[in-house]
N, C-alpha and C. Protein backbone atom coordinates (compact mmCIF):
# COMPACT_ATOMS: atom_id res chain seq x y z
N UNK A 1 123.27 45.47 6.53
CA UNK A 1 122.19 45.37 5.58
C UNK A 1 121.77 46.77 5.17
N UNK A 2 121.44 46.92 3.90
CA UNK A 2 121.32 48.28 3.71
C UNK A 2 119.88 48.16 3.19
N UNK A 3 119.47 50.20 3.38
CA UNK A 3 118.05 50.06 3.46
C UNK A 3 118.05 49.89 1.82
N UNK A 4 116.09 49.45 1.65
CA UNK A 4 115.67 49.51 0.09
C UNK A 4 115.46 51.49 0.09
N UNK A 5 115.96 51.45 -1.46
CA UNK A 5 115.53 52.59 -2.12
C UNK A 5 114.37 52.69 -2.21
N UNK A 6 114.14 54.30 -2.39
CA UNK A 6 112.88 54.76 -2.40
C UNK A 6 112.19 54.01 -4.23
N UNK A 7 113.24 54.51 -5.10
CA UNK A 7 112.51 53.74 -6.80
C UNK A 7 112.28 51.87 -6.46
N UNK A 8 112.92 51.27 -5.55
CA UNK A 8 112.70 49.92 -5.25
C UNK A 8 111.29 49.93 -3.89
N UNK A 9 111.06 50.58 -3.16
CA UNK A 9 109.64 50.75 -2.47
C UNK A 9 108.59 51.23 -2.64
N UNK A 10 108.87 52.35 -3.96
CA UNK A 10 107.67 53.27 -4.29
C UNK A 10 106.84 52.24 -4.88
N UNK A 11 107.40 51.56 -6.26
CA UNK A 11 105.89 50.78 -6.34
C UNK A 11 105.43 49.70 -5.93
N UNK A 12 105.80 49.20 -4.68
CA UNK A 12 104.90 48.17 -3.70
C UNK A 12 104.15 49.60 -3.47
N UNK A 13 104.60 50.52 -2.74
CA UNK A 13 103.34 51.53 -2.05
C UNK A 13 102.35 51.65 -2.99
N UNK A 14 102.65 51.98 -4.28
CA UNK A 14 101.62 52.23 -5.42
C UNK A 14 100.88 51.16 -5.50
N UNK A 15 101.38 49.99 -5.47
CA UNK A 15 100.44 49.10 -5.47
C UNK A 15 99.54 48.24 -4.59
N UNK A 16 100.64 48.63 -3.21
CA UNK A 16 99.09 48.23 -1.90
C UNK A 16 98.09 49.80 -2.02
N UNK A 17 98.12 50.64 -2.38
CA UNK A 17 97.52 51.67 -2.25
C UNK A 17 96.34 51.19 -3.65
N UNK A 18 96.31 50.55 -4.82
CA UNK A 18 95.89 50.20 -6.14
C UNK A 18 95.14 48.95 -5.26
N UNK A 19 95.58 48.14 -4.60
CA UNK A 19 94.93 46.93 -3.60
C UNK A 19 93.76 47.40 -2.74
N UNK A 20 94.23 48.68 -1.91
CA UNK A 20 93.28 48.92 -1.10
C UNK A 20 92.08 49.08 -2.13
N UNK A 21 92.35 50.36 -2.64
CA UNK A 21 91.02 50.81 -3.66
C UNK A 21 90.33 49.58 -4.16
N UNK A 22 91.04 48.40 -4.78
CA UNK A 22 90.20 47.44 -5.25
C UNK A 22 89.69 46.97 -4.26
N UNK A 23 89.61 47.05 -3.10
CA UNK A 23 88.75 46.78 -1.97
C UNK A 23 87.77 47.21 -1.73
N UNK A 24 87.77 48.15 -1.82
CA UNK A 24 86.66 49.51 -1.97
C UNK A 24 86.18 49.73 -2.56
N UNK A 25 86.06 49.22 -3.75
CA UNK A 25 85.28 49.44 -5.16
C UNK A 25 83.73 48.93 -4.79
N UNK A 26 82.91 49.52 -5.61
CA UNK A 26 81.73 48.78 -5.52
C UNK A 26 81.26 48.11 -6.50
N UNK A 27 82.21 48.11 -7.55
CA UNK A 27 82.25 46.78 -8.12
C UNK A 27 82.53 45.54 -7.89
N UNK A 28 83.66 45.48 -6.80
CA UNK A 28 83.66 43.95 -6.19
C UNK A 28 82.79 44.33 -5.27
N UNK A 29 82.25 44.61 -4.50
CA UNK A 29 80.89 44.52 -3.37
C UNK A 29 79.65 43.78 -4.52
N UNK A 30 79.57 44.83 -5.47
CA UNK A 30 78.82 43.81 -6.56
C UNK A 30 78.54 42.75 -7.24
N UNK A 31 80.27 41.91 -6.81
CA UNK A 31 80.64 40.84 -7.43
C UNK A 31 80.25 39.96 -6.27
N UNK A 32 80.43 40.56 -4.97
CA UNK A 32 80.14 39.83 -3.94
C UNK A 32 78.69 39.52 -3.88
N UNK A 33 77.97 40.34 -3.97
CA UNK A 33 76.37 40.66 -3.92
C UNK A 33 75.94 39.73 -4.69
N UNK A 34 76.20 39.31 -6.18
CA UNK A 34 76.15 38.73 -7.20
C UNK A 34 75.85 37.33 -6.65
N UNK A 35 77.07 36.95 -6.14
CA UNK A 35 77.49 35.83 -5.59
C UNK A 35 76.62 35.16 -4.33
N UNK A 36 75.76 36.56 -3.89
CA UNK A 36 74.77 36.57 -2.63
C UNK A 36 75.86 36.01 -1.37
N UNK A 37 76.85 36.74 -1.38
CA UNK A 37 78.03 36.98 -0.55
C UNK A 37 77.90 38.13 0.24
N UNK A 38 78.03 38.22 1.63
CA UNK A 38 78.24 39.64 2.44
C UNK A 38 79.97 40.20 2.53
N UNK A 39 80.61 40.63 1.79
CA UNK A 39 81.67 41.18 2.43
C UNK A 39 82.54 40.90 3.89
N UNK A 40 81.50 41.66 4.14
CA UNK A 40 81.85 42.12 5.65
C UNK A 40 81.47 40.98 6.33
N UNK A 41 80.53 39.79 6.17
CA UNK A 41 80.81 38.44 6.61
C UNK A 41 81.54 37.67 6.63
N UNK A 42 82.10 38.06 5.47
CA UNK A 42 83.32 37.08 4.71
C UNK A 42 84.70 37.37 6.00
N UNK A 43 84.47 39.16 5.78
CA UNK A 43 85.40 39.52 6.85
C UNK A 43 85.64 39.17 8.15
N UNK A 44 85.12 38.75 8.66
CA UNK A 44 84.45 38.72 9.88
C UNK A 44 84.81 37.23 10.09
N UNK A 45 84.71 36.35 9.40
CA UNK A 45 84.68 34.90 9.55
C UNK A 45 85.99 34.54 9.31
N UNK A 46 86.80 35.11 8.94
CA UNK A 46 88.16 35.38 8.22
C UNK A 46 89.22 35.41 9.24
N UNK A 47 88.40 36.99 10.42
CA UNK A 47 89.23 37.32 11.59
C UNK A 47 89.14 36.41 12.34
N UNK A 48 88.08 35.45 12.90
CA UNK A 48 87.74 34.78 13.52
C UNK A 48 89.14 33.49 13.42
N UNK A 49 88.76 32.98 11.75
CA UNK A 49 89.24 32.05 11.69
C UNK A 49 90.41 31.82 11.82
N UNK A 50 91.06 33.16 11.47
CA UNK A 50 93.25 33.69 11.38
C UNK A 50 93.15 33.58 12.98
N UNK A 51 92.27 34.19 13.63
CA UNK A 51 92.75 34.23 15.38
C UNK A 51 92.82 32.61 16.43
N UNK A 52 91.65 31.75 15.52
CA UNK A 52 91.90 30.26 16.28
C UNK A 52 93.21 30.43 15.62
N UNK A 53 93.59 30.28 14.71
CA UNK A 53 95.05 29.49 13.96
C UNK A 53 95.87 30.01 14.49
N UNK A 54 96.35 31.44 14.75
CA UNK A 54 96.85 31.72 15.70
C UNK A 54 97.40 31.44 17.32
N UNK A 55 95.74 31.89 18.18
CA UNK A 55 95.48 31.68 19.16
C UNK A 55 95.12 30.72 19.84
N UNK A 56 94.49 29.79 19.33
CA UNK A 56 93.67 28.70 19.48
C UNK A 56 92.23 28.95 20.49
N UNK A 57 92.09 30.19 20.26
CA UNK A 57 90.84 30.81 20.35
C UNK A 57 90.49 32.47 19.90
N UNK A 58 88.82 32.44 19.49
CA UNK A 58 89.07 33.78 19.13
C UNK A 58 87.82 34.46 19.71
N UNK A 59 88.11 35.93 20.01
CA UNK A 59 87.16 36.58 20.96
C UNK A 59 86.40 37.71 20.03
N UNK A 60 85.50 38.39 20.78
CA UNK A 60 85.43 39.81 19.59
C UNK A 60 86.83 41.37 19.93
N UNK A 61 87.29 41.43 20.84
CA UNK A 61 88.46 41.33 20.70
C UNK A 61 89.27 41.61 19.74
N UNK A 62 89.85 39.65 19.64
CA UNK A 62 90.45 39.51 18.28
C UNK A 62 90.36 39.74 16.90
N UNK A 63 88.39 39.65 16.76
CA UNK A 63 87.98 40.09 15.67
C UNK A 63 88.25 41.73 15.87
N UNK A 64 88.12 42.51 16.92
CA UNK A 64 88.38 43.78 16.49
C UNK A 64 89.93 44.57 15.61
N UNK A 65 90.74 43.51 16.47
CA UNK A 65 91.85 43.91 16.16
C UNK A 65 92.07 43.59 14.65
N UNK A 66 92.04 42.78 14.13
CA UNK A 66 92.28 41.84 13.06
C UNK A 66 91.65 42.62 11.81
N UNK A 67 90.49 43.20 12.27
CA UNK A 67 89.69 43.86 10.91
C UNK A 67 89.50 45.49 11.40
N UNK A 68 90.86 45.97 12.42
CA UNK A 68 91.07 47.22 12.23
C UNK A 68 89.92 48.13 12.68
N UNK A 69 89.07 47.43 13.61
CA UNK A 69 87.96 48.50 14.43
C UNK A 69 87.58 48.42 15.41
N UNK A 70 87.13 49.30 15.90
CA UNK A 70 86.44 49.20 17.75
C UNK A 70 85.97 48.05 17.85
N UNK A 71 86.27 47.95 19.20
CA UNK A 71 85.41 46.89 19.64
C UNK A 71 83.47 47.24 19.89
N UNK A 72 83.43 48.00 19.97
CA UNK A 72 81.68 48.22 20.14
C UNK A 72 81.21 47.59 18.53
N UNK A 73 82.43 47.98 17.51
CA UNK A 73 81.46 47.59 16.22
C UNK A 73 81.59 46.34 15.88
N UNK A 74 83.11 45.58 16.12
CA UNK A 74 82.91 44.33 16.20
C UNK A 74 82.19 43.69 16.89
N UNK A 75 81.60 44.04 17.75
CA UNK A 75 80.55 43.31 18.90
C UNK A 75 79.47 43.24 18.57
N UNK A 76 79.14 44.12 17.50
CA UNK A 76 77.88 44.44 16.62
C UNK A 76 77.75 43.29 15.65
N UNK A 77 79.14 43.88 14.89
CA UNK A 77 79.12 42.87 13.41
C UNK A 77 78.74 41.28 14.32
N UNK A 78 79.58 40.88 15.16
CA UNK A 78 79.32 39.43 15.96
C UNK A 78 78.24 39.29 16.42
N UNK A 79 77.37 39.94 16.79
CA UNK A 79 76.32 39.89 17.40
C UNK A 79 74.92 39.02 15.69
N UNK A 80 75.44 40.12 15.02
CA UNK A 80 74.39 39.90 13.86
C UNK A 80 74.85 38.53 13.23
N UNK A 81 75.87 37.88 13.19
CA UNK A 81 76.49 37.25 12.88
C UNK A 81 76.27 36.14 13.36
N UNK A 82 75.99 35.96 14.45
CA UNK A 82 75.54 34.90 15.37
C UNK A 82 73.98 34.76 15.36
N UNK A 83 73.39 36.44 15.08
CA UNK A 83 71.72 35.60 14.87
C UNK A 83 71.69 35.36 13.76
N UNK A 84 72.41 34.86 12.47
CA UNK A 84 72.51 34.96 11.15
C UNK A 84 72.89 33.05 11.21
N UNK A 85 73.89 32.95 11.97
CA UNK A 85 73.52 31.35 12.10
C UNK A 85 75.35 30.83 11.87
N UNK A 86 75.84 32.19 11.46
CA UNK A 86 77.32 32.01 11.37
C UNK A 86 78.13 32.12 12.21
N UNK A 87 78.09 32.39 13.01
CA UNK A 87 79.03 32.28 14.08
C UNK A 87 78.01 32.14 15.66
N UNK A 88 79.00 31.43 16.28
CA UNK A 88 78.18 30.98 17.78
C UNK A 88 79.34 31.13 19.10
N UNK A 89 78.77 31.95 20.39
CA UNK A 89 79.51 32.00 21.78
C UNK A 89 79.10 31.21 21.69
N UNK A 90 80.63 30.70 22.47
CA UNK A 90 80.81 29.87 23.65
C UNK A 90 81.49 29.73 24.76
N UNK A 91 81.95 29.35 25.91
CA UNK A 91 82.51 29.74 27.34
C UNK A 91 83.67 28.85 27.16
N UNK A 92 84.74 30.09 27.50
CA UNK A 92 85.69 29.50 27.27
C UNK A 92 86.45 28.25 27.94
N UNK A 93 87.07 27.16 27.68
CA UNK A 93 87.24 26.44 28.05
C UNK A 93 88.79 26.45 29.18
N UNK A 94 88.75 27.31 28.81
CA UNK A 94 90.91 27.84 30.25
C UNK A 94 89.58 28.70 30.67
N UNK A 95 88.67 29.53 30.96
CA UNK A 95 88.10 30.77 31.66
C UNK A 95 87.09 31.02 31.39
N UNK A 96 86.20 30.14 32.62
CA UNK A 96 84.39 30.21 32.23
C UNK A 96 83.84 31.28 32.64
N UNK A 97 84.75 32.30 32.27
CA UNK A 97 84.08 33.64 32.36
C UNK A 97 84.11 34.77 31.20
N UNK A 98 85.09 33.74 30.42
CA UNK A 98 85.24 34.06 28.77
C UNK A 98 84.48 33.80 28.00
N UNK A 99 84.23 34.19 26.79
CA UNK A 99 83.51 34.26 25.81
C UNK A 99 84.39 34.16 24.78
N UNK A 100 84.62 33.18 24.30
CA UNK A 100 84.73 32.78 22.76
C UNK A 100 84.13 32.41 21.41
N UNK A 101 84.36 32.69 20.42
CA UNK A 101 84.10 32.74 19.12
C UNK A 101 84.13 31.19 18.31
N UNK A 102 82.87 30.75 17.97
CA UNK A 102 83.44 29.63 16.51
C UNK A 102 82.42 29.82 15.54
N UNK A 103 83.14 29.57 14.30
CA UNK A 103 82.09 29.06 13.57
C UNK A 103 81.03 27.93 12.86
N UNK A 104 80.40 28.36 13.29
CA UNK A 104 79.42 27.13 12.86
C UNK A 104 79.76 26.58 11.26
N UNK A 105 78.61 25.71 11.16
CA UNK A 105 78.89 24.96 9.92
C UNK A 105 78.63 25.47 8.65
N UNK A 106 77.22 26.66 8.85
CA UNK A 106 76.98 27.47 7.89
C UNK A 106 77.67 28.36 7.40
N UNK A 107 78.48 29.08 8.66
CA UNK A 107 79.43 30.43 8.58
C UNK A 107 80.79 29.43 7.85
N UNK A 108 81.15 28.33 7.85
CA UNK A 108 82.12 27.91 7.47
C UNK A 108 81.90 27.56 5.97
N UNK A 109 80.39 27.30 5.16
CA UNK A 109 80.11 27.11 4.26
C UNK A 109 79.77 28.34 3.22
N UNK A 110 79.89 29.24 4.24
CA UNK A 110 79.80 30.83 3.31
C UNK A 110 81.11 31.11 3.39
N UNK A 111 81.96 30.75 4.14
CA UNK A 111 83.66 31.22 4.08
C UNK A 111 84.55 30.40 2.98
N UNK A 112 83.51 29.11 2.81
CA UNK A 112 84.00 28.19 1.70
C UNK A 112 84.01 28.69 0.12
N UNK A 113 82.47 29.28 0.28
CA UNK A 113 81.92 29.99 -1.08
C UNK A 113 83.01 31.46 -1.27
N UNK A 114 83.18 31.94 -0.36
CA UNK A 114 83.75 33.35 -0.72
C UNK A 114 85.39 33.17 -1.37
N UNK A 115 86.18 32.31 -0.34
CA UNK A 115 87.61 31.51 -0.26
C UNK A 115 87.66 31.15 -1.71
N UNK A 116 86.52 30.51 -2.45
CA UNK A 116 86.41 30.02 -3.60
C UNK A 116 86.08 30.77 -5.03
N UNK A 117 85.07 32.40 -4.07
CA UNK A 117 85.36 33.10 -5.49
C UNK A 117 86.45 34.06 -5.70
N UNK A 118 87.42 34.20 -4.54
CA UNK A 118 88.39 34.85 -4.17
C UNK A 118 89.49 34.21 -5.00
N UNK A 119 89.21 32.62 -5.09
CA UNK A 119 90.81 32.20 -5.70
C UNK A 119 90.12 32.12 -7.57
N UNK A 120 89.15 32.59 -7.64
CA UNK A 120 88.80 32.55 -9.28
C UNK A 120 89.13 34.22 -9.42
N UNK A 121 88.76 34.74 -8.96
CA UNK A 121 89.85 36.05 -8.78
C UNK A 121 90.85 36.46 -9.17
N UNK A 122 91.61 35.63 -8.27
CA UNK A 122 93.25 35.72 -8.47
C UNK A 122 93.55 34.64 -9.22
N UNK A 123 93.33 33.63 -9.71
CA UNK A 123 93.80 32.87 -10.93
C UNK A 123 93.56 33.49 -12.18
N UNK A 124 92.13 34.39 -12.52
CA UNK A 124 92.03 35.31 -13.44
C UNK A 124 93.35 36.39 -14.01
N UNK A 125 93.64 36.70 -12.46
CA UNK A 125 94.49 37.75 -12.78
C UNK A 125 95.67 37.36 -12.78
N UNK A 126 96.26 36.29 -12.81
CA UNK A 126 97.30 35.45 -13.16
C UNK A 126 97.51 34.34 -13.84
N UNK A 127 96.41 34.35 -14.37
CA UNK A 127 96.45 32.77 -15.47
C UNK A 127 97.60 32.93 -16.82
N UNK A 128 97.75 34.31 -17.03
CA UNK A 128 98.57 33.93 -18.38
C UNK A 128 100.51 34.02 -17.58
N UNK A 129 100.44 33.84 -16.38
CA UNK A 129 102.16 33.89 -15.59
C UNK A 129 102.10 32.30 -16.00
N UNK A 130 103.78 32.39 -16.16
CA UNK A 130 104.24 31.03 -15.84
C UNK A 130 103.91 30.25 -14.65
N UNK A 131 104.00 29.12 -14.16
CA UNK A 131 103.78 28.65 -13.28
C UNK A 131 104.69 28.83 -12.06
N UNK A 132 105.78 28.59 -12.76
CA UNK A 132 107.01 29.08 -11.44
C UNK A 132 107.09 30.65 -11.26
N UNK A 133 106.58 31.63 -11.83
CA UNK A 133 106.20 32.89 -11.88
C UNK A 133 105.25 32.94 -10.39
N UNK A 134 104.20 32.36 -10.40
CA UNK A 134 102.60 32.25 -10.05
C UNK A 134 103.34 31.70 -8.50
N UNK A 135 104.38 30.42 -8.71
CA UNK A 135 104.58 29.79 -7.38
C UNK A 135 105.49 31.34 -6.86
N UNK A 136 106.59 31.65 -7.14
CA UNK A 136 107.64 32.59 -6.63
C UNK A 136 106.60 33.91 -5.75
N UNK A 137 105.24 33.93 -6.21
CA UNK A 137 104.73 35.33 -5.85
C UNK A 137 104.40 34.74 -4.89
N UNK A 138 103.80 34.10 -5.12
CA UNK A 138 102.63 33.30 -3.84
C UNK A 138 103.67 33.01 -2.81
N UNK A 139 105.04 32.98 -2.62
CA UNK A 139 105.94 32.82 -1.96
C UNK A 139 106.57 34.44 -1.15
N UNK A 140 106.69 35.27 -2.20
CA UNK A 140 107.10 36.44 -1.93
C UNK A 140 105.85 37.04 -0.92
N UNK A 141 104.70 37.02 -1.77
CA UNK A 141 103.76 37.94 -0.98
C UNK A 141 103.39 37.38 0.30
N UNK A 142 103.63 36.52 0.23
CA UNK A 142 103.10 35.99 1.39
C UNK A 142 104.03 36.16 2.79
N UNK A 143 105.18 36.14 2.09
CA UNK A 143 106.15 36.77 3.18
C UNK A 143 106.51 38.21 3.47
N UNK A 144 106.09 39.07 2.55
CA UNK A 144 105.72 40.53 2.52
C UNK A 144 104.78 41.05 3.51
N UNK A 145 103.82 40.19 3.51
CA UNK A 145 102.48 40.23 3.98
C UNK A 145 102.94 39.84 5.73
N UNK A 146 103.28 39.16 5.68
CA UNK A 146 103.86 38.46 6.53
C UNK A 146 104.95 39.14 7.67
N UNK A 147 105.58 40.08 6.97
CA UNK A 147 106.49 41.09 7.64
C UNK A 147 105.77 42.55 7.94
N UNK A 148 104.85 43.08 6.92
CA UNK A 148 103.97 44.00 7.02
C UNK A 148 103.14 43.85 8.56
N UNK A 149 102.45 42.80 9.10
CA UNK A 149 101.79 42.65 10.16
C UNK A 149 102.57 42.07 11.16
N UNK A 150 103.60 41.81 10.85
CA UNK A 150 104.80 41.79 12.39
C UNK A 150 105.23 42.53 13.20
C-alpha cells in the first residue's frame, strides 16, 4: 500500500485546521448563546454520552479524555453540570466505590436542542450537494474521523 501524497493530504490538513477555527469563532458561541445553548455543555454531555456507547459507562475521567483536558477541569465542568440539573453521580454498579456519570432528562433535552441546531448547520452547508454526494461524505467522514481517533 502506498503512502498518500503530500498535494492529496495537504487539503484535509487545510481543512481540519478551517474546522478547528470554526470552532473557535465567536460567532458560533453566538449562535449558540442565541439559541440559549452553553457550548461547553453541549460538550460535556457529548463526552459523556460517546463514553456510555462506548464503555457502557462514563466517568469524569472519560469526560477528560474525550474533550482533551485535565482531569481537575473536567471535574469542575461536571461538578457545575450536575448542580445545573444535567448531569447526575452515581455508584457504580461492577464497583461501589466508583463514580459514574448519566444524564439526566434535562441534560438530554439540551443535548437534543444543540444535536438539532448542529444538523441545521450542516444541512445549510450542504443543501445545494446531490443527495448521493451528501450520503458518500457522511460515509467518508465518518470513517476519516473514525481512523483519526484510533
Amino acid at each position: 500500500m502506498r503512502y498518500a501524497s503530500f498535494a492529496e493530504i495537504e487539503p484535509i490538513r487545510v481543512a481540519l485546521v478551517d474546522l478547528r477555527r470554526l470552532f473557535q469563532r465567536k460567532e458560533l458561541t453566538a449562535l449558540w448563546g442565541a439559541a440559549k445553548l452553553d457550548y461547553g455543555d453541549l460538550r460535556l454531555l457529548d463526552a459523556v454520552t460517546v463514553a456510555l456507547a462506548r464503555r457502557g459507562s462514563a466517568t469524569v475521567g472519560d469526560a477528560a479524555r474525550l474533550l482533551g483536558i485535565d482531569a481537575s477541569r473536567a471535574s469542575r465542568q461536571v461538578a457545575r453540570a450536575v448542580a445545573r440539573g444535567l448531569l447526575e453521580r452515581r455508584a457504580s454498579q461492577r464497583d461501589g466505590r466508583a463514580v459514574v456519570l448519566a444524564v439526566t432528562p434535562r441534560g438530554a433535552r439540551l443535548q437534543a436542542r444543540g444535536s438539532a441546531l448542529t444538523r441545521r448547520r450542516i444541512d445549510h452547508a450542504i443543501r445545494g450537494w446531490p443527495a448521493a454526494e451528501r450520503r458518500r461524505f457522511g460515509t467518508l467522514f465518518a470513517r476519516f474521523v473514525a481512523m483519526m481517533v484510533a
